[in-house]
Protein backbone atom coordinates (compact mmCIF):
# COMPACT_ATOMS: atom_id res chain seq x y z
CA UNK A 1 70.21 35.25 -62.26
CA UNK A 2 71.70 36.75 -59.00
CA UNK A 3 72.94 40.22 -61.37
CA UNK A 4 69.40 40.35 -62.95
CA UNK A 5 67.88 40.13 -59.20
CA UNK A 6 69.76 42.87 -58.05
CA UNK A 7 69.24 44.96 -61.62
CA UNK A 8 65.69 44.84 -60.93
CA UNK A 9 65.82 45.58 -57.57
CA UNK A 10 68.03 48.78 -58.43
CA UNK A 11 65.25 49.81 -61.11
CA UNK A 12 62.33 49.91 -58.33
CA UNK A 13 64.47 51.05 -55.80
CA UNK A 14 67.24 53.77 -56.95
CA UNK A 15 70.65 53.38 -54.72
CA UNK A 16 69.74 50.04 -53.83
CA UNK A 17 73.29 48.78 -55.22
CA UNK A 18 75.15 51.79 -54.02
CA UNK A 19 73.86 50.65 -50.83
CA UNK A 20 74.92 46.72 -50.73
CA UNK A 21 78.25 48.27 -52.13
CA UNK A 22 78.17 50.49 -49.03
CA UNK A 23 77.63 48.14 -46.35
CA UNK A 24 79.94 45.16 -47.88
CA UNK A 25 82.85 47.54 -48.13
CA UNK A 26 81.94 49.46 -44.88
CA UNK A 27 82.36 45.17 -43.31
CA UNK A 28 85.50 44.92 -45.16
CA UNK A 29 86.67 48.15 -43.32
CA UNK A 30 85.85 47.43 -39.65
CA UNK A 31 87.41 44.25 -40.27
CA UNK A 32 90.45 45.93 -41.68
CA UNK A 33 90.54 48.46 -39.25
CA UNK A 34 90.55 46.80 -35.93
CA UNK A 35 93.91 46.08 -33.88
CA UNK A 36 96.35 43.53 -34.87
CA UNK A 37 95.31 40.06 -32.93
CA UNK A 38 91.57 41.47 -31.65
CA UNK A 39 90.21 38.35 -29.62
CA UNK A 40 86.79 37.21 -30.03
CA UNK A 41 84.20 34.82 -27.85
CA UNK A 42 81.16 33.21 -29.42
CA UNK A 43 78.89 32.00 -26.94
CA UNK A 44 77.60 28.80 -28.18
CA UNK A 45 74.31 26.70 -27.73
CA UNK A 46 74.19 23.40 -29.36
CA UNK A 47 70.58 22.08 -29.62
CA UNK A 48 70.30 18.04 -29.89
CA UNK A 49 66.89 17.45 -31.70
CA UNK A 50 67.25 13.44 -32.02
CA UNK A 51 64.65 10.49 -33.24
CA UNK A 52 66.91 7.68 -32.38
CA UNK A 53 69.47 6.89 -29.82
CA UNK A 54 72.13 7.23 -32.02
CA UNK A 55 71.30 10.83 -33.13
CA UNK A 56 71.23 11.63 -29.60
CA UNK A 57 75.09 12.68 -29.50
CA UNK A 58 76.88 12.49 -26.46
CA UNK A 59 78.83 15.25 -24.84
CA UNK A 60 82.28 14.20 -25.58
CA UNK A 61 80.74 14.91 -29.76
CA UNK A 62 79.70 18.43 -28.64
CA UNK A 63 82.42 19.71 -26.86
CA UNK A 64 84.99 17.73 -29.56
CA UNK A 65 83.52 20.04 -32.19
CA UNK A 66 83.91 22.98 -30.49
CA UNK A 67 87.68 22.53 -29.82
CA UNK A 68 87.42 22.27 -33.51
CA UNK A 69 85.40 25.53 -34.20
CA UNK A 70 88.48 26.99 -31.88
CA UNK A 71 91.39 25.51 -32.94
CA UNK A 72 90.18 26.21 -37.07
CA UNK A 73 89.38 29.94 -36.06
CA UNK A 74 92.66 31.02 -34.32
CA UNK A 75 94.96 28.63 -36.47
CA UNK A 76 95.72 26.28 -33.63
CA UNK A 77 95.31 23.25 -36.37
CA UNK A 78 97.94 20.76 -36.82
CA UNK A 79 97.23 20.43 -40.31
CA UNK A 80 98.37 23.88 -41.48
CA UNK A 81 101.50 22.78 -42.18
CA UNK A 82 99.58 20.76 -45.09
CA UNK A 83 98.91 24.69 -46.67
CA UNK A 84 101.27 24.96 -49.68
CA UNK A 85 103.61 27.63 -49.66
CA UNK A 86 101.51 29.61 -52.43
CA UNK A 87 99.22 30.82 -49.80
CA UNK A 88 101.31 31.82 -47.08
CA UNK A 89 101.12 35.75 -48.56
CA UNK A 90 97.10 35.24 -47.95
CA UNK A 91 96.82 33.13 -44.55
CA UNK A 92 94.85 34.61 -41.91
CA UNK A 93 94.34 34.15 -37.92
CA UNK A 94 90.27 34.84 -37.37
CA UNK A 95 91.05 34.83 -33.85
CA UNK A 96 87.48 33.52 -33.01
CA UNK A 97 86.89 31.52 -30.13
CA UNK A 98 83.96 29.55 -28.86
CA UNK A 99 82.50 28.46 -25.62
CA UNK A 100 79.37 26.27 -24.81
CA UNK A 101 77.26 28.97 -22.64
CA UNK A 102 77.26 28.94 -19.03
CA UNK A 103 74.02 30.91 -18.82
CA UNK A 104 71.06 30.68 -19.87
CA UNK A 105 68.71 33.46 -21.90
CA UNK A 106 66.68 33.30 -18.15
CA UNK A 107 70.53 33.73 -16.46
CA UNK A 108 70.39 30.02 -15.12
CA UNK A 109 73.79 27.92 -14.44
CA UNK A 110 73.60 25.88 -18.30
CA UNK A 111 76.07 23.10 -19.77
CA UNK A 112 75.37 25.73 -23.18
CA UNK A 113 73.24 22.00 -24.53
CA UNK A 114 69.51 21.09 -24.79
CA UNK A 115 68.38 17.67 -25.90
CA UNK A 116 65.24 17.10 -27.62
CA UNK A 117 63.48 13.42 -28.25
CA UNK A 118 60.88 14.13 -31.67
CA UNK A 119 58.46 11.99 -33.49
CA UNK A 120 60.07 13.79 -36.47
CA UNK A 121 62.57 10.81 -38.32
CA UNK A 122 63.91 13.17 -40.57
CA UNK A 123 63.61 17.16 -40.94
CA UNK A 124 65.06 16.24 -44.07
CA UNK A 125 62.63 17.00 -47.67
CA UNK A 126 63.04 16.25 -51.25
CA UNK A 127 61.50 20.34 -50.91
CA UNK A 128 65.09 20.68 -51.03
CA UNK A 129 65.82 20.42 -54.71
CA UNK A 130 63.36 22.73 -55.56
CA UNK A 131 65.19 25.60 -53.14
CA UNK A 132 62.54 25.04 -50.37
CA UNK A 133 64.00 24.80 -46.62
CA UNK A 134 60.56 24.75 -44.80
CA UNK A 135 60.62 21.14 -43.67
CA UNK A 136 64.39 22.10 -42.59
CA UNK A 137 63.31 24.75 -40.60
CA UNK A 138 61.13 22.44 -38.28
CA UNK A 139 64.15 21.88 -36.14
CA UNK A 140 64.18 25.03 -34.99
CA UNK A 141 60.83 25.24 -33.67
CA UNK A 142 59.35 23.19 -30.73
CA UNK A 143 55.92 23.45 -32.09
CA UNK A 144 57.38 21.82 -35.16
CA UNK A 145 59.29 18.57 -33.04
CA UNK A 146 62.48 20.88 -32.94
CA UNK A 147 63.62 22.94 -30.28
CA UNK A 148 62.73 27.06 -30.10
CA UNK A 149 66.25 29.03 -30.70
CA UNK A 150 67.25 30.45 -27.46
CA UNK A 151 68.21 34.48 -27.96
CA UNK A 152 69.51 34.57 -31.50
CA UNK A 153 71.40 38.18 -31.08
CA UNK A 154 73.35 36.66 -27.98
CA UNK A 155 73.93 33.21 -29.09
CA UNK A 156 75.34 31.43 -31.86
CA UNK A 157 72.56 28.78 -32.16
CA UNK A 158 73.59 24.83 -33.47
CA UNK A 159 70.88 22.82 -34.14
CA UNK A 160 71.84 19.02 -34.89
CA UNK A 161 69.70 16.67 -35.91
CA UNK A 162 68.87 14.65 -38.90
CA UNK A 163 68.42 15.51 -42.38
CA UNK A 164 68.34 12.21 -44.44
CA UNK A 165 66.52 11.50 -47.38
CA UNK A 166 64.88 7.72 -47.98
CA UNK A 167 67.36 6.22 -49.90
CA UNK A 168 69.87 9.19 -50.43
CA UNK A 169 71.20 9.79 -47.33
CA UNK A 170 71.60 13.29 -45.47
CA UNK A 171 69.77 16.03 -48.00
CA UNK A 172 72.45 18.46 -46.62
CA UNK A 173 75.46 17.87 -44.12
CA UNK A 174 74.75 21.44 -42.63
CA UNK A 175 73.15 25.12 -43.81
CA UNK A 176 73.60 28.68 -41.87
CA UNK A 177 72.19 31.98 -41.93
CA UNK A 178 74.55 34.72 -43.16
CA UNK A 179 73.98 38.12 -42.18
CA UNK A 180 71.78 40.30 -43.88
CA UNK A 181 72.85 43.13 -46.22
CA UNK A 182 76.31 41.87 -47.26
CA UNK A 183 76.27 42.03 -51.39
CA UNK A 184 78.79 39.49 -51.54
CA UNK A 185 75.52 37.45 -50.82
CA UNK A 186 73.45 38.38 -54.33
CA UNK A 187 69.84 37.95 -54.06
CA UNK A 188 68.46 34.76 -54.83
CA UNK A 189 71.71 32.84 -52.95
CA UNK A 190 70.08 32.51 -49.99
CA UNK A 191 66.43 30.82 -49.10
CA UNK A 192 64.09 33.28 -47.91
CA UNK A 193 62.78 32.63 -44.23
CA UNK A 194 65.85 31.50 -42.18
CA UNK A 195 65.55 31.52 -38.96
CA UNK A 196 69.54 32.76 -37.81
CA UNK A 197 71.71 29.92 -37.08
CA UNK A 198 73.35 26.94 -38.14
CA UNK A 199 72.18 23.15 -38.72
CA UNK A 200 74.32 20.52 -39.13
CA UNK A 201 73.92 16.41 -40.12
CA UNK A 202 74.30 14.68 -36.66
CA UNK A 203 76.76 12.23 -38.63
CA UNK A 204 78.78 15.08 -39.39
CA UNK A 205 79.50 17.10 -36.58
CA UNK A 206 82.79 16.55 -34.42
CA UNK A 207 85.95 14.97 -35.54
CA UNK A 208 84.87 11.94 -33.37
CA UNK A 209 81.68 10.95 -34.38
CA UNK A 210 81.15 7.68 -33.90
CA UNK A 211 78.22 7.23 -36.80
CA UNK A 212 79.79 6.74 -40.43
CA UNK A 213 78.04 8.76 -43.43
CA UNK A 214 77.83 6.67 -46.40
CA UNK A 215 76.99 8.11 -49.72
CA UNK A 216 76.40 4.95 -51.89
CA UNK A 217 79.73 2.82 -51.51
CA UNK A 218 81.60 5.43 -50.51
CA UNK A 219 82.47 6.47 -46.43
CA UNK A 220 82.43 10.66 -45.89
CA UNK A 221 85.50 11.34 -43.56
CA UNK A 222 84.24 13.63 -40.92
CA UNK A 223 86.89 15.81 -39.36
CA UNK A 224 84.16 18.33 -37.89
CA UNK A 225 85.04 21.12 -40.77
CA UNK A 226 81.35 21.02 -41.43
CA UNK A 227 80.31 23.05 -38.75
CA UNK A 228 83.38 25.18 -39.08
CA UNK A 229 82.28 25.57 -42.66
CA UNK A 230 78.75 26.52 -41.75
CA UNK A 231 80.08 29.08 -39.12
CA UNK A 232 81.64 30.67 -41.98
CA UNK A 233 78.52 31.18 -43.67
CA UNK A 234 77.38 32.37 -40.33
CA UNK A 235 80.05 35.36 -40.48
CA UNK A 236 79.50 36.35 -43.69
CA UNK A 237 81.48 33.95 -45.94
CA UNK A 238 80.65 32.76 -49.38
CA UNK A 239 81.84 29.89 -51.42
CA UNK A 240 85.39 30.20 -51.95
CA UNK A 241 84.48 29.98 -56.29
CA UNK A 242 81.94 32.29 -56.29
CA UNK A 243 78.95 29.81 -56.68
CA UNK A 244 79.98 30.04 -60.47
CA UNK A 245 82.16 29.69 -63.13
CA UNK A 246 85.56 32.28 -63.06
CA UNK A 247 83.61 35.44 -63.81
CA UNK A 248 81.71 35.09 -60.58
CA UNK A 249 82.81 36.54 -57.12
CA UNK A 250 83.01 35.78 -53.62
CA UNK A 251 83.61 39.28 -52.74
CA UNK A 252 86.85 38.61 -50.68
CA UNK A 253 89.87 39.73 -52.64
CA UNK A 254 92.53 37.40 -51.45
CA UNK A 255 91.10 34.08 -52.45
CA UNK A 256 91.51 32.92 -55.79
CA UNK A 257 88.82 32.23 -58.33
CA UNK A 258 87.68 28.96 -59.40
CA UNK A 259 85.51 27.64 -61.94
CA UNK A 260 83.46 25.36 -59.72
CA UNK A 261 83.42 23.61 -56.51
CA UNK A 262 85.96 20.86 -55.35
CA UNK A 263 84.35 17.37 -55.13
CA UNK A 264 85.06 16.51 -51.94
CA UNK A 265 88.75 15.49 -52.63
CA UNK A 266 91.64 16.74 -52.20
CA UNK A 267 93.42 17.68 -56.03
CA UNK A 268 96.25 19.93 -55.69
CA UNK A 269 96.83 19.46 -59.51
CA UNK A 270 93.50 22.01 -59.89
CA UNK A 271 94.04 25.99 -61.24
CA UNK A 272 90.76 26.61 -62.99
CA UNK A 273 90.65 30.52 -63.31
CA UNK A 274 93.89 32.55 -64.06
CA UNK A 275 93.94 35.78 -61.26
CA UNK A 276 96.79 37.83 -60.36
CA UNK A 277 96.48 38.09 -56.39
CA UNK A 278 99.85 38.60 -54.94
CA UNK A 279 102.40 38.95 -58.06
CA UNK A 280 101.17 35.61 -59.48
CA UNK A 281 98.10 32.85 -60.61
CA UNK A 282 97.39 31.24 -57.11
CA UNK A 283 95.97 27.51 -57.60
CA UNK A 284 92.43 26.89 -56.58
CA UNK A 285 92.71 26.80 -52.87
CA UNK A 286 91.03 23.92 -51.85
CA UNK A 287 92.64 23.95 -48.63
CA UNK A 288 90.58 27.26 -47.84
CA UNK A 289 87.46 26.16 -45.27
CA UNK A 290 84.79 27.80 -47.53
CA UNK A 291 85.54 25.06 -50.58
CA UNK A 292 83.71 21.85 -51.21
CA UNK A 293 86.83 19.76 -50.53
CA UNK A 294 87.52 16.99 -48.08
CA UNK A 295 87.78 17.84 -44.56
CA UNK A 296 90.77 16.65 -44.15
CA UNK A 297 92.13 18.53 -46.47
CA UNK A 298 91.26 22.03 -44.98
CA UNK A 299 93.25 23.65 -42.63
CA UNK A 300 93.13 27.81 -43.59
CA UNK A 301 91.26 31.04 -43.81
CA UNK A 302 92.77 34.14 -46.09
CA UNK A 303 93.19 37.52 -44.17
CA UNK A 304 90.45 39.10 -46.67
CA UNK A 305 88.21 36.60 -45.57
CA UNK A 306 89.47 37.34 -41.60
CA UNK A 307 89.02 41.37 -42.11
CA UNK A 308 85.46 40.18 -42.91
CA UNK A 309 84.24 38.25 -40.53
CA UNK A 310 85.43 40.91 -38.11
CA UNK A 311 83.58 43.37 -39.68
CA UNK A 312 80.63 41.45 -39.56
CA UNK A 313 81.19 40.83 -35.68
CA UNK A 314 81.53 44.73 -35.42
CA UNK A 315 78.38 45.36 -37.03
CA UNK A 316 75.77 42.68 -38.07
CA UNK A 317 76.14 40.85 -35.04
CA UNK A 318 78.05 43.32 -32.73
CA UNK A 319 76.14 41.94 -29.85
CA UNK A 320 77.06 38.62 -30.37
CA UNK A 321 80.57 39.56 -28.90
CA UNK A 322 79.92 42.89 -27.36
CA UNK A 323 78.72 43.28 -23.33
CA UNK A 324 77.06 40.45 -23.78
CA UNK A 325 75.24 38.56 -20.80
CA UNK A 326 75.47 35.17 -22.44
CA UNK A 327 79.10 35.35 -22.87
CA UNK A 328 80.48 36.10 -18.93
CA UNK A 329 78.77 34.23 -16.09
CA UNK A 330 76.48 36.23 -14.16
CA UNK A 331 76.25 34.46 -11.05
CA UNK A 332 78.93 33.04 -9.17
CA UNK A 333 80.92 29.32 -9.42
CA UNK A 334 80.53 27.43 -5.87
CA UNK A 335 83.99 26.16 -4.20
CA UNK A 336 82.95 22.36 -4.04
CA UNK A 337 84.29 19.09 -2.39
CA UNK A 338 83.21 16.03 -4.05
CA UNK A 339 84.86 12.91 -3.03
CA UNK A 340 85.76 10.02 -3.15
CA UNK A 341 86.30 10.55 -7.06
CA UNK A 342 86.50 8.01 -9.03
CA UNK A 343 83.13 6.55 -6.67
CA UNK A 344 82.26 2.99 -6.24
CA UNK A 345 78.93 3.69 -3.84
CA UNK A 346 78.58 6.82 -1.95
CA UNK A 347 79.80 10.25 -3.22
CA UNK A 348 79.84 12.98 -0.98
CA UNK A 349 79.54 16.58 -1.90
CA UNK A 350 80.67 20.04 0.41
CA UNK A 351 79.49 23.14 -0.94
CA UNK A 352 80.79 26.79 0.12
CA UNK A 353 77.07 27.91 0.31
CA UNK A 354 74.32 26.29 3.31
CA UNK A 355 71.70 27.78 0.52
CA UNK A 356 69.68 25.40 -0.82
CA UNK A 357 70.87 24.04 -4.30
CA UNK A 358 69.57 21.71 -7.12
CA UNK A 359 71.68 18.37 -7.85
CA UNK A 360 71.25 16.66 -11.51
CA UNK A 361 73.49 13.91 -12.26
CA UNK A 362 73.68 12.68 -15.73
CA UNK A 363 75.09 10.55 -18.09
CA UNK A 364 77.81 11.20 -20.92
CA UNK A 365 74.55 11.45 -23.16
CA UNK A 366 72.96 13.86 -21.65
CA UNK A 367 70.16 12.02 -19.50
CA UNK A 368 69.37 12.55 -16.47
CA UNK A 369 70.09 9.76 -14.19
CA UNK A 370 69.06 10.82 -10.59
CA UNK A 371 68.38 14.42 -8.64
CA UNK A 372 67.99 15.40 -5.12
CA UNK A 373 68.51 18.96 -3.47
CA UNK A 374 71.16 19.56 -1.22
CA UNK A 375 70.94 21.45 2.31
CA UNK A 376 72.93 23.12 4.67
CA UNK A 377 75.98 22.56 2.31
CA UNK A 378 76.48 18.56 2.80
CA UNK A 379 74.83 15.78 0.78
CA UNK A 380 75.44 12.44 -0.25
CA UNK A 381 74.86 10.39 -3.03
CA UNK A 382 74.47 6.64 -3.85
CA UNK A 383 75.76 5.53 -6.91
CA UNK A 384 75.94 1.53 -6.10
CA UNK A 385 73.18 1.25 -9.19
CA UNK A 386 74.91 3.34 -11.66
CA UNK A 387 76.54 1.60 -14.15
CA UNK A 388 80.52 1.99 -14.46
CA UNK A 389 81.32 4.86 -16.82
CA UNK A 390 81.46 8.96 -16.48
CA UNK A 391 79.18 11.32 -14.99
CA UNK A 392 78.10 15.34 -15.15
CA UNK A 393 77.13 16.27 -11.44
CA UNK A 394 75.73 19.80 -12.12
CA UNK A 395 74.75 21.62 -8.59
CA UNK A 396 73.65 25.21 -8.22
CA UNK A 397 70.57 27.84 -8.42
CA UNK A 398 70.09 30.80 -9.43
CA UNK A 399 73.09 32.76 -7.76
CA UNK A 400 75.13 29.99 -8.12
CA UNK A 401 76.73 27.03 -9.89
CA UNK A 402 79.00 24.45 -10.39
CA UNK A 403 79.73 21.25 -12.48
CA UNK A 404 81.79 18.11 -11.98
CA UNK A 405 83.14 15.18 -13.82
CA UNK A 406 82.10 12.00 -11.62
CA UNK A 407 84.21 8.40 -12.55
CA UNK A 408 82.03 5.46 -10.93
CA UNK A 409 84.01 2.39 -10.88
């Protein structure tokens, strides 16, 4: 279907497949052309849209998954010494990293994480099966009982939430937005009307989660390669088989056909398409990220697949890592005191600054559990109410900021 969309496309619009060619292979360039180890930074905004308690993920869940993102995009994994030796011609180093955002789109002090309570139990739709992600979509609009994307050119927006289906569980663990204009991506393999970004199953995102997915009797293992999977998507990735049989493509050279998806397992025994990629038939490669295999059995990237996510970062969303605002602090990090730490009942707090600042103190959920302002550059706080357990002091304004880990014993 996806050769007769673009056939038809070509006979309205002459050139229209020289063009995809053209911009797929001018991606694959950049990529290929850029220094040895180039270093990119990904600022990050994770959006919590949450119905119940439990979808309402605490920080340690957020900032767990994006060590993961990390560690998976620069090869920092343990388990890549589970890649066979087959591969080792094709392994690649992305060199990606990610950071929650420290500023806001309005250039306020930010933990880079919004949480959002909704009336909405699941943005999940049996709409779904018929190639309909309208319902889905929801989540990324306040008006909707989601939460509005902050700048989508400067930010790589997560939305987590729930997606579950009566009965069936999660309709999807997690969809993205590729880029536009990449022919890797035929027409018709993509939903029309994405908003950019990535959404992920709240069950399924960190590698410690502590909600279980169940599909029927069986447990999912969740090792947070969801997400990473999703931001794959996001930077131009397809399906590591082609989303076919071994005619089909996923436009990256390197990785080795397939004749369908894994099943979420882990079967080394599998070499479904016979290809000729580096002197010899390569296996299917279901360690590769962009597979359907189990988590814990992914560890690896190929370098084709590297050369084009770095050409998509140096031109479909250049300003994602270029001079970007969102990705350096723009106002300044206040020199604190705050002791005693760990706190049974009064903390006190010395700033560098006698301006006036804002004091939020919340819990390792996110809520807010008590605010004051400080003056003149001393303040105290009582705690003696608080329950035992960690605490985010975040103090600042709009010039500047800084945030502390509180222990109340």
């Amino acid at each position: 279907m996806t050769v007769q969309a673009i056939e038809y496309q070509e006979s309205i619009t002459p050139g229209y497949k020289a063009q995809l060619e053209k911009n797929f292979q001018l991606a694959k360039k950049r990529g290929g052309l850029l220094k040895a180890d180039p270093i990119y930074t990904i600022p990050v905004v994770v959006h919590v849209v949450y119905n119940t308690p439990e979808q309402n993920l605490p920080d340690s869940v957020i900032i767990d998954q994006i060590e993961v993102l990390t560690n998976d995009f620069n090869r920092w994994n343990a388990d890549t010494v589970n890649m066979r030796p087959d591969f080792d011609p094709v392994k690649g180093n992305p060199g990606i990293r990610f950071k929650l955002a420290q500023i806001d789109p309005q250039g306020s002090a930010t933990t880079g994480i919004t949480r959002t309570q909704t009336a909405t139990e699941s943005f999940g739709s049996f709409a779904i099966f018929t190639g309909s992600f309208a319902d889905l979509e929801n989540v990324k609009s306040t008006a909707n009982g989601g939460h509005d994307p902050w700048d989508q050119g400067r930010y790589l927006n997560i939305w987590v939430c729930n997606m579950s289906l009566p009965l069936l569980g999660p309709a999807l663990l997690g969809y993205a937005t590729p880029p536009a204009g990449l022919p890797n991506w035929p027409t018709g393999q993509t939903p029309t009307g994405l908003s950019d970004g990535v959404v992920i199953q709240y069950q399924a995102f960190g590698s410690n989660n502590p909600v279980p997915i169940q599909f029927g009797q069986t447990a999912y293992e969740v090792a947070g390669r969801t997400c990473v999977h999703e931001v794959g998507h996001y930077l131009g990735l397809r399906h590591i088989w082609g989303d076919g049989d071994c005619t089909q493509e996923d436009g990256i050279d390197d990785t080795p056909n397939a004749d369908s998806q894994s099943n979420q397992d882990c079967d080394f025994t599998r070499n479904t398409c016979t290809d000729n990629i580096v002197g010899t038939d390569l296996p299917d490669m279901v360690e590769n990220y962009m597979d359907y295999s189990a988590e814990t059995c992914q560890n690896s990237f190929t370098e084709g697949q590297v050369q084009l996510m770095h050409g998509v970062l140096e031109d479909q969303r250049y300003d994602l890592v270029h001079n970007n605002p969102a990705a350096v602090p723009s106002i300044a990090v206040l020199e604190l005191e705050v002791f005693p730490n760990p706190v049974s009942t009064v903390l006190t707090i010395r700033s560098s600054t006698t301006e006036e600042l804002d004091l939020t103190l919340s819990d390792v959920n996110g809520r807010s559990v008590q605010t004051s302002r400080m003056i003149n550059g001393t303040h105290t706080l009582s705690l003696q109410d608080l329950e035992k357990g960690i605490y985010q002091l975040r103090i600042g304004n709009s010039r500047s900021f800084a945030i502390k880990q509180i222990v109340k014993n």
